[in-house]
N, C-alpha and C. Protein backbone atom coordinates (compact mmCIF):
# COMPACT_ATOMS: atom_id res chain seq x y z
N UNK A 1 0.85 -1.17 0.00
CA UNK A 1 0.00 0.00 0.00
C UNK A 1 0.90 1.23 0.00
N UNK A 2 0.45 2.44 -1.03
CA UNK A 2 1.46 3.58 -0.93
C UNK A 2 1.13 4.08 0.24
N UNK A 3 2.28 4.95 -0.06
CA UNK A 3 2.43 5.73 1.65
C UNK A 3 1.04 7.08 1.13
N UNK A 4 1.11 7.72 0.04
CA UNK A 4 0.32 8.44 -0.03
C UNK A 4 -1.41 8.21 -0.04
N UNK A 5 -1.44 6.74 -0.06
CA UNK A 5 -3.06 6.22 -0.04
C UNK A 5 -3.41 6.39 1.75
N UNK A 6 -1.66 5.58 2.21
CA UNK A 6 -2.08 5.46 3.13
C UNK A 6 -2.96 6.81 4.27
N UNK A 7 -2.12 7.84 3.54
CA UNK A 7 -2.13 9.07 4.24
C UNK A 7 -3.34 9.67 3.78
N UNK A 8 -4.31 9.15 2.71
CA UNK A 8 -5.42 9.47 1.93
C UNK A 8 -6.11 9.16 3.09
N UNK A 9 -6.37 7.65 2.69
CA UNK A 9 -7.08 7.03 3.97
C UNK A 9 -7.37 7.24 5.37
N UNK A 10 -5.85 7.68 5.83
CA UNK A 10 -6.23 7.83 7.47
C UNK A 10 -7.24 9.37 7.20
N UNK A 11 -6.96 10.16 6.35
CA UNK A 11 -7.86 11.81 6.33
C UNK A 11 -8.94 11.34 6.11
N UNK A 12 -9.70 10.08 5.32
CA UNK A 12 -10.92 9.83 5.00
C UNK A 12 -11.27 8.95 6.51
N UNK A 13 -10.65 8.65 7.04
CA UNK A 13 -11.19 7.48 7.95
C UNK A 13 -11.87 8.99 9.33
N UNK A 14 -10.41 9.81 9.35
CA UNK A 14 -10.31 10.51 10.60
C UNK A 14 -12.19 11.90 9.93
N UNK A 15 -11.75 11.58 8.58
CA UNK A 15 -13.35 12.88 8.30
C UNK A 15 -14.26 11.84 9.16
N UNK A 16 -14.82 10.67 8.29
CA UNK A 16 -16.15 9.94 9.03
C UNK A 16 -16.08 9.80 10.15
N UNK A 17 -15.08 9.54 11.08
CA UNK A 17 -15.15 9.63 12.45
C UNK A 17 -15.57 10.60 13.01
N UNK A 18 -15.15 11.90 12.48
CA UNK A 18 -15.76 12.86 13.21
C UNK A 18 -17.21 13.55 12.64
N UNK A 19 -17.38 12.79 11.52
CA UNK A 19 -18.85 13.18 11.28
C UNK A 19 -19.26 12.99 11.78
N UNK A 20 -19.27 11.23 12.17
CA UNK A 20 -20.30 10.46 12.86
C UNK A 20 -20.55 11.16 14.42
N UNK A 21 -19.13 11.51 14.66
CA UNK A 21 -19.38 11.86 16.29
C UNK A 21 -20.18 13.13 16.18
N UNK A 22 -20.16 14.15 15.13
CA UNK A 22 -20.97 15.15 15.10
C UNK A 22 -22.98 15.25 14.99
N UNK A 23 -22.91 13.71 14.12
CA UNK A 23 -24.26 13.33 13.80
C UNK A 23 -24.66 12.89 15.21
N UNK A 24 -24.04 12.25 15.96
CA UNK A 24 -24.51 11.11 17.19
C UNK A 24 -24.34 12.52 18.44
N UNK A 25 -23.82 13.44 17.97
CA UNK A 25 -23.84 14.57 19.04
C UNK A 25 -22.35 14.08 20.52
N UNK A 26 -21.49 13.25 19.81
CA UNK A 26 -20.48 12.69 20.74
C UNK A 26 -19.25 14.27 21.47
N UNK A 27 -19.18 13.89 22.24
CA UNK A 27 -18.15 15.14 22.67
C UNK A 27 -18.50 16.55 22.17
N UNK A 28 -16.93 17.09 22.14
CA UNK A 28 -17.25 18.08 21.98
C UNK A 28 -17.32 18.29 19.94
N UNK A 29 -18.00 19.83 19.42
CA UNK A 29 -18.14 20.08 18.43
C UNK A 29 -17.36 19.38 17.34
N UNK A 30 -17.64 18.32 16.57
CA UNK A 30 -16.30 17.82 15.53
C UNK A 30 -15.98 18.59 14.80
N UNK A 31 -14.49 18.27 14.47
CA UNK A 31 -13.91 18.80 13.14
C UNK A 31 -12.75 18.25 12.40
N UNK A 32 -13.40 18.19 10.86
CA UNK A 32 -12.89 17.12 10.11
C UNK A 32 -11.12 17.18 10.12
N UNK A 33 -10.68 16.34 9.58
CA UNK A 33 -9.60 16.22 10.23
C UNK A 33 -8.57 16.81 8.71
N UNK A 34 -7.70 17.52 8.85
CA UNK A 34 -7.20 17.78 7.76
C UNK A 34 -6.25 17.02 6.82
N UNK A 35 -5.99 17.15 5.71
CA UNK A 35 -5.09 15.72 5.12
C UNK A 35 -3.44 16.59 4.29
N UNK A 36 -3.03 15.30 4.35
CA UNK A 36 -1.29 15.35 3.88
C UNK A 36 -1.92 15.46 2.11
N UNK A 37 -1.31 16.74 1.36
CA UNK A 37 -0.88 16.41 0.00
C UNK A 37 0.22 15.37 -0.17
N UNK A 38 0.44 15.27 -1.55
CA UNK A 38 1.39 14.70 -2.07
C UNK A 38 2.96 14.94 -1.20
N UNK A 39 3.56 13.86 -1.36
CA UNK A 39 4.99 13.84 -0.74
C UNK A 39 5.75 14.76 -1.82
N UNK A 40 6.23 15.83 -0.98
CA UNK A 40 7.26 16.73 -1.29
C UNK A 40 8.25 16.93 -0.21
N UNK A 41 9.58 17.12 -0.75
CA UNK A 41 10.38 17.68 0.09
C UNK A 41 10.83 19.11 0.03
N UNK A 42 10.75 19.78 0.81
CA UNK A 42 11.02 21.44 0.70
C UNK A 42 12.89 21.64 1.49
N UNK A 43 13.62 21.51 0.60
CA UNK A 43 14.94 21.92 0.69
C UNK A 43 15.20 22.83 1.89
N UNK A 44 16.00 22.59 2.97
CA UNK A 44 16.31 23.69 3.90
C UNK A 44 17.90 23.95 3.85
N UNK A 45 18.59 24.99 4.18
CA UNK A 45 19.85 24.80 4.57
C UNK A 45 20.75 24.18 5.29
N UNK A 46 19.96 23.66 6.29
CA UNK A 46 21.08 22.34 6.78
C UNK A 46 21.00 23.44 7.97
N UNK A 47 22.22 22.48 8.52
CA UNK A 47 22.26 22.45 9.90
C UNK A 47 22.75 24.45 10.33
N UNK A 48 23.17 24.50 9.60
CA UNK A 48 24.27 25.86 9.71
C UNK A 48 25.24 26.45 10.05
N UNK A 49 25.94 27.17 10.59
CA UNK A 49 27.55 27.63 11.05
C UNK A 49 27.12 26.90 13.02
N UNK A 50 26.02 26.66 13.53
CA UNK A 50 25.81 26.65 14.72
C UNK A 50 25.57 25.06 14.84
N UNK A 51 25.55 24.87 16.00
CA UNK A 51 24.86 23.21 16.66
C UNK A 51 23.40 23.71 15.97
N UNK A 52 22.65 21.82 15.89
CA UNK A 52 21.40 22.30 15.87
C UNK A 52 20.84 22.31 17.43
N UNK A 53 19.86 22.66 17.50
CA UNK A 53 18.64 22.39 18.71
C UNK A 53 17.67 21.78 18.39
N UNK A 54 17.76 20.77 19.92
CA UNK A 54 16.88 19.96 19.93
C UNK A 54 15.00 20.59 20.67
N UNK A 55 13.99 20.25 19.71
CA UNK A 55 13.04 20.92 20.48
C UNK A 55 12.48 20.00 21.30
N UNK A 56 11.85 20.36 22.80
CA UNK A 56 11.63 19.67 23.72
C UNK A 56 10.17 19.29 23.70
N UNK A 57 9.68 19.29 24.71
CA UNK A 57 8.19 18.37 24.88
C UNK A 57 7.07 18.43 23.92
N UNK A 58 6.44 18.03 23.28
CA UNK A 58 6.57 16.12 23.51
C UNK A 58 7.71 15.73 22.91
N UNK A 59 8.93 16.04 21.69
CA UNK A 59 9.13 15.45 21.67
C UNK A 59 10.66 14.78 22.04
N UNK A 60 10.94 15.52 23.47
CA UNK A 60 12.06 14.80 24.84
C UNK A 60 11.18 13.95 25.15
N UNK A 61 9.92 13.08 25.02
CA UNK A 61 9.27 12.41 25.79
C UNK A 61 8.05 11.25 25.34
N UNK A 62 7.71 11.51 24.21
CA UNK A 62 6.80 10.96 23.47
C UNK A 62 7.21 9.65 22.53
N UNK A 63 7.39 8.22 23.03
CA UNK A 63 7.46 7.33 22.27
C UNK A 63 6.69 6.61 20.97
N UNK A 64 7.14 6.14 20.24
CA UNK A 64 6.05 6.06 19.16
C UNK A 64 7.32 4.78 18.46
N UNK A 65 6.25 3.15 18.46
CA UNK A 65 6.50 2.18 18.36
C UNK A 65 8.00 1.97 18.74
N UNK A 66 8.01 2.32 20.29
CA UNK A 66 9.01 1.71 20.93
C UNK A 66 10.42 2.81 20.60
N UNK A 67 10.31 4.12 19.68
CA UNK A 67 11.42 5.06 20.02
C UNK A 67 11.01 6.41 20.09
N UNK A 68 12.08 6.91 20.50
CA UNK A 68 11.55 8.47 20.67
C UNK A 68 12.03 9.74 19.92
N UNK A 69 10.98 9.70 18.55
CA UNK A 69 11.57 11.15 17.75
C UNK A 69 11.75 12.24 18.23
N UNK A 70 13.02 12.61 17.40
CA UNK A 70 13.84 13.72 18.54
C UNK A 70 13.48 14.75 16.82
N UNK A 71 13.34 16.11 17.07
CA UNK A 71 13.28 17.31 16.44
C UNK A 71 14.39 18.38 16.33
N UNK A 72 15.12 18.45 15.23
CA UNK A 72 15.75 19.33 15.74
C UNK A 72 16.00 20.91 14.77
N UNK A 73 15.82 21.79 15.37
CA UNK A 73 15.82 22.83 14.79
C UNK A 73 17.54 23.66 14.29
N UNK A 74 17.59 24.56 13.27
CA UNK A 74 18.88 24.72 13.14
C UNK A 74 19.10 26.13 13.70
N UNK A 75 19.58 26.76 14.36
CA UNK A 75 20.39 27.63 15.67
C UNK A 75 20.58 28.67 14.13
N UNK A 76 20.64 29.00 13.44
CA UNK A 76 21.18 30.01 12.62
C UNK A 76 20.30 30.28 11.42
N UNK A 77 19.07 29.22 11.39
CA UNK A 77 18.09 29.53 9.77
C UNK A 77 16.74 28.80 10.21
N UNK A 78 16.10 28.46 9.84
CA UNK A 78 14.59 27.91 9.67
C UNK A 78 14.60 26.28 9.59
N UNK A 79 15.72 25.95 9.23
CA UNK A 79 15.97 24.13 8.94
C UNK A 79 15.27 23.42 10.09
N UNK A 80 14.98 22.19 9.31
CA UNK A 80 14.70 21.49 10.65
C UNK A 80 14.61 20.35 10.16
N UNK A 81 14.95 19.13 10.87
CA UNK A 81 15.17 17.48 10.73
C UNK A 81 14.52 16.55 12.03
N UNK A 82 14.34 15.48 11.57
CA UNK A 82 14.24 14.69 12.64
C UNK A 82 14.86 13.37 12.45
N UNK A 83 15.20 12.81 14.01
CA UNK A 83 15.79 11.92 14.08
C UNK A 83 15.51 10.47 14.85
N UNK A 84 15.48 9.45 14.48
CA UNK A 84 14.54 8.68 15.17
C UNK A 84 15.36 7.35 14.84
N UNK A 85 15.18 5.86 16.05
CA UNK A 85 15.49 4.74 15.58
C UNK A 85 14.60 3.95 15.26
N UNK A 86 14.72 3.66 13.94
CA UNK A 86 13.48 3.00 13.29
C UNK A 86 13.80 1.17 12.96
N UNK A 87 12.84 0.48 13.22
CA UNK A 87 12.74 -1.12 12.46
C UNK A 87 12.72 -0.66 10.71
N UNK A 88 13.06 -1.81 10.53
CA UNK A 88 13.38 -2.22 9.30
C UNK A 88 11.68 -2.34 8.72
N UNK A 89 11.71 -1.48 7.36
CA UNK A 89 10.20 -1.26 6.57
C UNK A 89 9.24 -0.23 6.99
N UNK A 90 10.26 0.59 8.24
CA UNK A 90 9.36 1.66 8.87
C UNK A 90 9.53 3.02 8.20
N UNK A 91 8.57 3.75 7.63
CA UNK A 91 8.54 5.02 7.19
C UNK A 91 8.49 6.17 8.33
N UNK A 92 9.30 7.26 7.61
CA UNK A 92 9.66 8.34 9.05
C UNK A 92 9.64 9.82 8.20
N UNK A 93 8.52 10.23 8.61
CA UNK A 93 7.97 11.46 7.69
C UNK A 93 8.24 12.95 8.61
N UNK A 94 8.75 13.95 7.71
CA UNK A 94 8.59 15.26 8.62
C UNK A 94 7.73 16.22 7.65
N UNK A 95 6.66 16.63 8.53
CA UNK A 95 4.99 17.22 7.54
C UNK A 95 5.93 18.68 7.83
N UNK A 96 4.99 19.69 6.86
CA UNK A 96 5.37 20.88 6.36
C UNK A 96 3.95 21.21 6.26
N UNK A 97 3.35 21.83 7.00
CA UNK A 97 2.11 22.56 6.82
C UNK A 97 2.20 23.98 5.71
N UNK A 98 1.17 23.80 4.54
CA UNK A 98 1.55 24.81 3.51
C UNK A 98 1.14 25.82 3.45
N UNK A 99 0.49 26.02 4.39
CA UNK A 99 0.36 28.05 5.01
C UNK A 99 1.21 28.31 6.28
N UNK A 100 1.55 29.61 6.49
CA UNK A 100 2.05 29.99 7.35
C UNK A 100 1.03 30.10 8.71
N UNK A 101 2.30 29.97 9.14
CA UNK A 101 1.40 29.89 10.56
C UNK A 101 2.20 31.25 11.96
N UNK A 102 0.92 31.74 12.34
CA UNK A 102 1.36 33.27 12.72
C UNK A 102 2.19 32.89 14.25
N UNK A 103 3.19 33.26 14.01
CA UNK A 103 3.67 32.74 15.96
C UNK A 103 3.72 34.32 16.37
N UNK A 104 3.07 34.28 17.81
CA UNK A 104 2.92 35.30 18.96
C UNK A 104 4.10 35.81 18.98
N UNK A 105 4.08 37.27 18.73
CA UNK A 105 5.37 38.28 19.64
C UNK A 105 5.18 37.72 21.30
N UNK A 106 6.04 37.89 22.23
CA UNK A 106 7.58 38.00 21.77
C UNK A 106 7.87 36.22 21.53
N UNK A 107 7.12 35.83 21.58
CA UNK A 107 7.54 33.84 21.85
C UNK A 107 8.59 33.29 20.80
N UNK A 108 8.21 33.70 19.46
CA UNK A 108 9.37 32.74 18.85
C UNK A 108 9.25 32.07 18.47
N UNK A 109 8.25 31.05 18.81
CA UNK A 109 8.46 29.42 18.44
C UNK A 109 6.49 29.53 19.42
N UNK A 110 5.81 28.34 18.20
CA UNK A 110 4.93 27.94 19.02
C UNK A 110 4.59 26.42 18.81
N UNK A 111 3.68 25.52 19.58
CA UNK A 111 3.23 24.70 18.89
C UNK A 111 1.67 24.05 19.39
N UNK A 112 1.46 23.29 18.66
CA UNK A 112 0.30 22.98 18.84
C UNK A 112 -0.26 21.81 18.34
N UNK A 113 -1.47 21.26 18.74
CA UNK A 113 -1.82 20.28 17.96
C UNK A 113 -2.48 20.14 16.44
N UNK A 114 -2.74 19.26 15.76
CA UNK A 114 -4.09 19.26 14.16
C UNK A 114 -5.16 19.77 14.64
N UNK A 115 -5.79 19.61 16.15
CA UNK A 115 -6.96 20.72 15.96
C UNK A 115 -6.83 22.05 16.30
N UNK A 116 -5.79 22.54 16.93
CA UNK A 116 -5.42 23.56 17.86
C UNK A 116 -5.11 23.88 16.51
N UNK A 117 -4.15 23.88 15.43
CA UNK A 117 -3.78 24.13 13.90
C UNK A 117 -5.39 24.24 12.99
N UNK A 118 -6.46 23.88 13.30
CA UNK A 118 -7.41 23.63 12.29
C UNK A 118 -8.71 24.43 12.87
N UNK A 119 -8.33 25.49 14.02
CA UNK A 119 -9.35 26.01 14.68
C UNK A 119 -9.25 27.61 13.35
N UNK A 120 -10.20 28.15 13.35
CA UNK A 120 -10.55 29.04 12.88
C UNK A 120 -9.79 30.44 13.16
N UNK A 121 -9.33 31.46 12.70
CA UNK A 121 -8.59 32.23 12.69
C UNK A 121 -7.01 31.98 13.15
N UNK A 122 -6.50 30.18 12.99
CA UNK A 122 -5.46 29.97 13.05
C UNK A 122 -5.38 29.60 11.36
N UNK A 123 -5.42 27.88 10.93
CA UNK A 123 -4.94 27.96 9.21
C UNK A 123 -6.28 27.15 9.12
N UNK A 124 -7.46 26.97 9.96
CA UNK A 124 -8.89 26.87 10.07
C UNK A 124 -9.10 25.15 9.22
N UNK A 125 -10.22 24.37 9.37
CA UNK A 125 -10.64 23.07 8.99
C UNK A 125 -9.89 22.28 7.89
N UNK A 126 -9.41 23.34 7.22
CA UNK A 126 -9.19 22.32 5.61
C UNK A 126 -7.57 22.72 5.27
N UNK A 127 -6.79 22.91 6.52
CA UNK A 127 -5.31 22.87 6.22
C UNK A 127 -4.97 21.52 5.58
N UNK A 128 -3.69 22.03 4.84
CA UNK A 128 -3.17 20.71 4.39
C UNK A 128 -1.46 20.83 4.58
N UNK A 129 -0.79 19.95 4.16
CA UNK A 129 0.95 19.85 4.36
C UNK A 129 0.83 18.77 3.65
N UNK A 130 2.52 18.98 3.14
CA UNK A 130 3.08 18.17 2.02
C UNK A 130 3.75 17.39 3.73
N UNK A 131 4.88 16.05 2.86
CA UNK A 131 5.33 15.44 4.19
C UNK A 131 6.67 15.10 2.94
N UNK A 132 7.39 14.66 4.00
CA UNK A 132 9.19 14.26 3.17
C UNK A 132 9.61 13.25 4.04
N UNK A 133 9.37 11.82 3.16
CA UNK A 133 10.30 10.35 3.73
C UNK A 133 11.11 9.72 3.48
N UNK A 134 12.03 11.46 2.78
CA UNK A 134 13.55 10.57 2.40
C UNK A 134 14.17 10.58 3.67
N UNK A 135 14.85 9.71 3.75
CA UNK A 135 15.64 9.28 5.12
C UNK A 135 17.06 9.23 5.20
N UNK A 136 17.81 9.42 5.65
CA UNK A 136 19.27 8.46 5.27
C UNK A 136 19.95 7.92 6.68
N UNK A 137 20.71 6.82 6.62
CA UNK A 137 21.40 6.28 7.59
C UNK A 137 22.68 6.78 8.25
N UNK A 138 23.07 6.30 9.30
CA UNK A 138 24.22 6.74 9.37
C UNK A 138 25.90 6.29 8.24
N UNK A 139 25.50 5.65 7.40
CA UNK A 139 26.34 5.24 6.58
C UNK A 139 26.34 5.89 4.87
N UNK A 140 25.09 7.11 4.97
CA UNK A 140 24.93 8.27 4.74
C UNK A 140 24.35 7.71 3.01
N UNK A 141 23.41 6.65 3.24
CA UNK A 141 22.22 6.10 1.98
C UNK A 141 21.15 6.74 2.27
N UNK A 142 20.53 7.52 1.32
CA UNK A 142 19.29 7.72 1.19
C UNK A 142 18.26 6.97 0.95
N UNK A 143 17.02 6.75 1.59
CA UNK A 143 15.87 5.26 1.15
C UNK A 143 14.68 6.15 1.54
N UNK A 144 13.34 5.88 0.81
CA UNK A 144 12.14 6.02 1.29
C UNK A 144 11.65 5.37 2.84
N UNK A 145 12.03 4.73 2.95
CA UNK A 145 11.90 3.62 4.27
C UNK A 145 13.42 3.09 4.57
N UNK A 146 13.01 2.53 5.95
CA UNK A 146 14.29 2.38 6.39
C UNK A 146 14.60 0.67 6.25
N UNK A 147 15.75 0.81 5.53
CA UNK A 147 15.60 -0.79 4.91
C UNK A 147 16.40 -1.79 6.26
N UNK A 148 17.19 -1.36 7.08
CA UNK A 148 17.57 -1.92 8.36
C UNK A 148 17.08 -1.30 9.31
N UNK A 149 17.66 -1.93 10.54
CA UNK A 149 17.39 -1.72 12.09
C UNK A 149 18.31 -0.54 12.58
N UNK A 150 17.75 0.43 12.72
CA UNK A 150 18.99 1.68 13.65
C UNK A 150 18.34 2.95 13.26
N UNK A 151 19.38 3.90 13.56
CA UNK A 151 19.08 5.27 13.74
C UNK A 151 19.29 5.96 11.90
N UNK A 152 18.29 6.31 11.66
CA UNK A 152 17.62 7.76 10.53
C UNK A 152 17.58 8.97 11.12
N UNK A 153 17.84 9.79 9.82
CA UNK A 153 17.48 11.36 9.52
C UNK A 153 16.74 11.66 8.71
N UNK A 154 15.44 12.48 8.68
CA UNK A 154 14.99 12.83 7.93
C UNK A 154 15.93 13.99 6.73
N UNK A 155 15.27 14.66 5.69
CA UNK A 155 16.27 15.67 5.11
C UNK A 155 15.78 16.89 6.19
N UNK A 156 16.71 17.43 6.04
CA UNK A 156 16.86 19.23 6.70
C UNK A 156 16.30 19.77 5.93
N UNK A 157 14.32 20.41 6.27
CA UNK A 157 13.60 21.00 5.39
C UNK A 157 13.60 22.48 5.92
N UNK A 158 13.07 23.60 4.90
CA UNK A 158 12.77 24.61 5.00
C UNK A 158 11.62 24.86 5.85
N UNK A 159 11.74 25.26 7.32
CA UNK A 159 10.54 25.05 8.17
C UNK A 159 10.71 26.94 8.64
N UNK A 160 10.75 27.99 8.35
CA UNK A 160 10.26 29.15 8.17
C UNK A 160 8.98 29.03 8.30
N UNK A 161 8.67 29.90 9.20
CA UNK A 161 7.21 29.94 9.68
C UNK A 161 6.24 29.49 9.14
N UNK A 162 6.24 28.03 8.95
CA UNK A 162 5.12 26.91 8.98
C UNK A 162 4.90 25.92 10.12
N UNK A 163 4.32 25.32 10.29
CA UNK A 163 4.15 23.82 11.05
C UNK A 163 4.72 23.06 10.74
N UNK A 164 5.50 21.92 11.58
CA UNK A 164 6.68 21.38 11.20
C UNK A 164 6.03 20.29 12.15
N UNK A 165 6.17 19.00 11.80
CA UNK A 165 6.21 17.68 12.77
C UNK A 165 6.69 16.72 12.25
N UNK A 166 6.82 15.53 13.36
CA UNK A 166 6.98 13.89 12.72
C UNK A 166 6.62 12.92 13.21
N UNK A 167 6.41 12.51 11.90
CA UNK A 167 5.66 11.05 11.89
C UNK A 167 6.42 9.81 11.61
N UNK A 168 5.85 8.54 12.08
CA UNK A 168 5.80 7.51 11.85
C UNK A 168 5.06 6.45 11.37
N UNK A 169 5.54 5.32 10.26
CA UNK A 169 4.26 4.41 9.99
C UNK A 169 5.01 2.82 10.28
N UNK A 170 4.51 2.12 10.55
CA UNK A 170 4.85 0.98 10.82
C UNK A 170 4.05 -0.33 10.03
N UNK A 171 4.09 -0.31 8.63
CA UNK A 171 3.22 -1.54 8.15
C UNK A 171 2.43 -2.18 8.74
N UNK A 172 1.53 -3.19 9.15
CA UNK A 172 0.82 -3.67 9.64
C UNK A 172 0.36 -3.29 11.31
N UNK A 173 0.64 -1.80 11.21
CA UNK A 173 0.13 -1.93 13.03
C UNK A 173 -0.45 -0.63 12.67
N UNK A 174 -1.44 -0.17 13.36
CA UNK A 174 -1.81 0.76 13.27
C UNK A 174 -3.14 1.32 12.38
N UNK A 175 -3.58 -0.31 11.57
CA UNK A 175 -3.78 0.26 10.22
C UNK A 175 -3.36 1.10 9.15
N UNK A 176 -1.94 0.58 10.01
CA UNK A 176 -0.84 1.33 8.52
C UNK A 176 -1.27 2.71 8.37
N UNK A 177 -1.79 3.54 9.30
CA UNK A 177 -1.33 4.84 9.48
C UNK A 177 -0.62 5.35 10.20
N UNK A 178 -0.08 6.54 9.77
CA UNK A 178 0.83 7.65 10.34
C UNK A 178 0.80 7.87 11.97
N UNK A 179 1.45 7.71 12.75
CA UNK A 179 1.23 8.08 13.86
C UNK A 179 2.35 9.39 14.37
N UNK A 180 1.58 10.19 14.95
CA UNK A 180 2.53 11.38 14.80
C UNK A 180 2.63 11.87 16.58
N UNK A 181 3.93 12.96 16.09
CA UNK A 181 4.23 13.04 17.47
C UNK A 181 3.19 14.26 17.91
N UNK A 182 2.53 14.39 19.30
CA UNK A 182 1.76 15.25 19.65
C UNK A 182 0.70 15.75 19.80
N UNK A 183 0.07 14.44 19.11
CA UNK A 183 -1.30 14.87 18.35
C UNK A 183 -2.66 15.00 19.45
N UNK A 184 -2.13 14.71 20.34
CA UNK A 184 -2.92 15.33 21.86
C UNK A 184 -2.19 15.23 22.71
N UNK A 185 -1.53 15.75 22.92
CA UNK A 185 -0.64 16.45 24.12
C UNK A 185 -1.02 17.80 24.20
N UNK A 186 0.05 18.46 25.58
CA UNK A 186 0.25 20.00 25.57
C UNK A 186 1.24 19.90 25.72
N UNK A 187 2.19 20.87 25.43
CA UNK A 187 2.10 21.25 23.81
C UNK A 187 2.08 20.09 22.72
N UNK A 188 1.92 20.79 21.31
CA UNK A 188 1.21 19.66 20.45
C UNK A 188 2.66 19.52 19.81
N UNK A 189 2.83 18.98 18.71
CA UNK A 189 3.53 18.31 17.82
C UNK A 189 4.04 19.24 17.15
N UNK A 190 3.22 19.78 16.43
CA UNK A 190 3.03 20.69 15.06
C UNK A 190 3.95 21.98 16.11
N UNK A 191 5.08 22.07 15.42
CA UNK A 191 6.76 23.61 15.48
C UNK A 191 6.23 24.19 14.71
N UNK A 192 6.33 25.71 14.79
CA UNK A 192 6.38 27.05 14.22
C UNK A 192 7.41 27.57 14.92
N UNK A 193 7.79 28.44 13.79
CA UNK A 193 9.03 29.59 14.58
C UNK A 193 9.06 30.98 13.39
């Protein structure tokens, strides 16, 4: 199954879910869930003249099938990568939300979750983001998926004031969708800066 059906699918599965909960009157007000375009990668400068930084909670803390994606931002430009130890056949995506997203004077940096991102006078119901699952190893191969056991990098994308996160898919678990970092926590997943 492509990765991009897959990512079709979970947006069609996650809309009817929240229809239904809207029809049946479940919780609070639904709202449909927004979906990944096509896989693109948006070129960033890399790391830069500085260390990068690592961004903290969730994801200093948030496991996802047994590791913990680490985020890291670049100290001198907008770049940003992630880094994670992945099984063998596991896809490791970093989303790019394709509107800007306004971060608060004086803060800097915000984040948030897909609905906290999909509320109205933020990028409102029907945001979308491209996602990028080129990967490479430490033996410095590039692969869509990670064809062994160990530690990946995503590429260093252009994350200038958009939404920035990462994901994971794990073939047969999950229903072979995306599971991402943040997606109800406080703070959420989804970096702006």
């Amino acid at each position: 199954m492509s990765t991009q059906w897959r990512r079709w699918t979970s947006g069609v599965a996650a809309t009817l879910l929240a229809v239904t909960a809207a029809v049946l009157g479940a919780g609070s007000p639904a709202m449909a869930e927004p979906h990944a375009d096509a896989k693109q990668c948006h070129d960033g400068g890399g790391p830069g003249p500085y260390p990068p930084g690592h961004i903290g909670s969730p994801y200093s803390n948030q496991i996802i099938y047994g590791t913990r994606p680490v985020l890291e931002e670049s100290r001198s430009n907008a770049s940003a990568r992630g880094l994670a130890y992945l099984k063998k056949g596991d896809y490791f995506s970093i989303d790019r939300t394709n509107d800007y997203v306004a971060v608060p004077y004086p803060l800097g940096h915000v984040q948030f979750t897909t609905a906290e991102l999909a509320q109205p006078g933020r990028l409102g119901p029907n945001f979308t983001w491209h996602y990028c699952e080129e990967i490479v190893d430490n033996e410095g191969r590039w692969m869509d998926r990670a064809d062994h056991d160990g530690l990946y990098y995503t590429r260093w994308i252009d994350g200038a004031h958009v939404g920035i996160r990462l994901c994971i898919t794990r073939p047969g678990e999950n229903n072979d969708r995306a599971v991402c970092v943040g997606e109800n926590t406080s703070p959420g997943g989804w970096y702006g800066r």
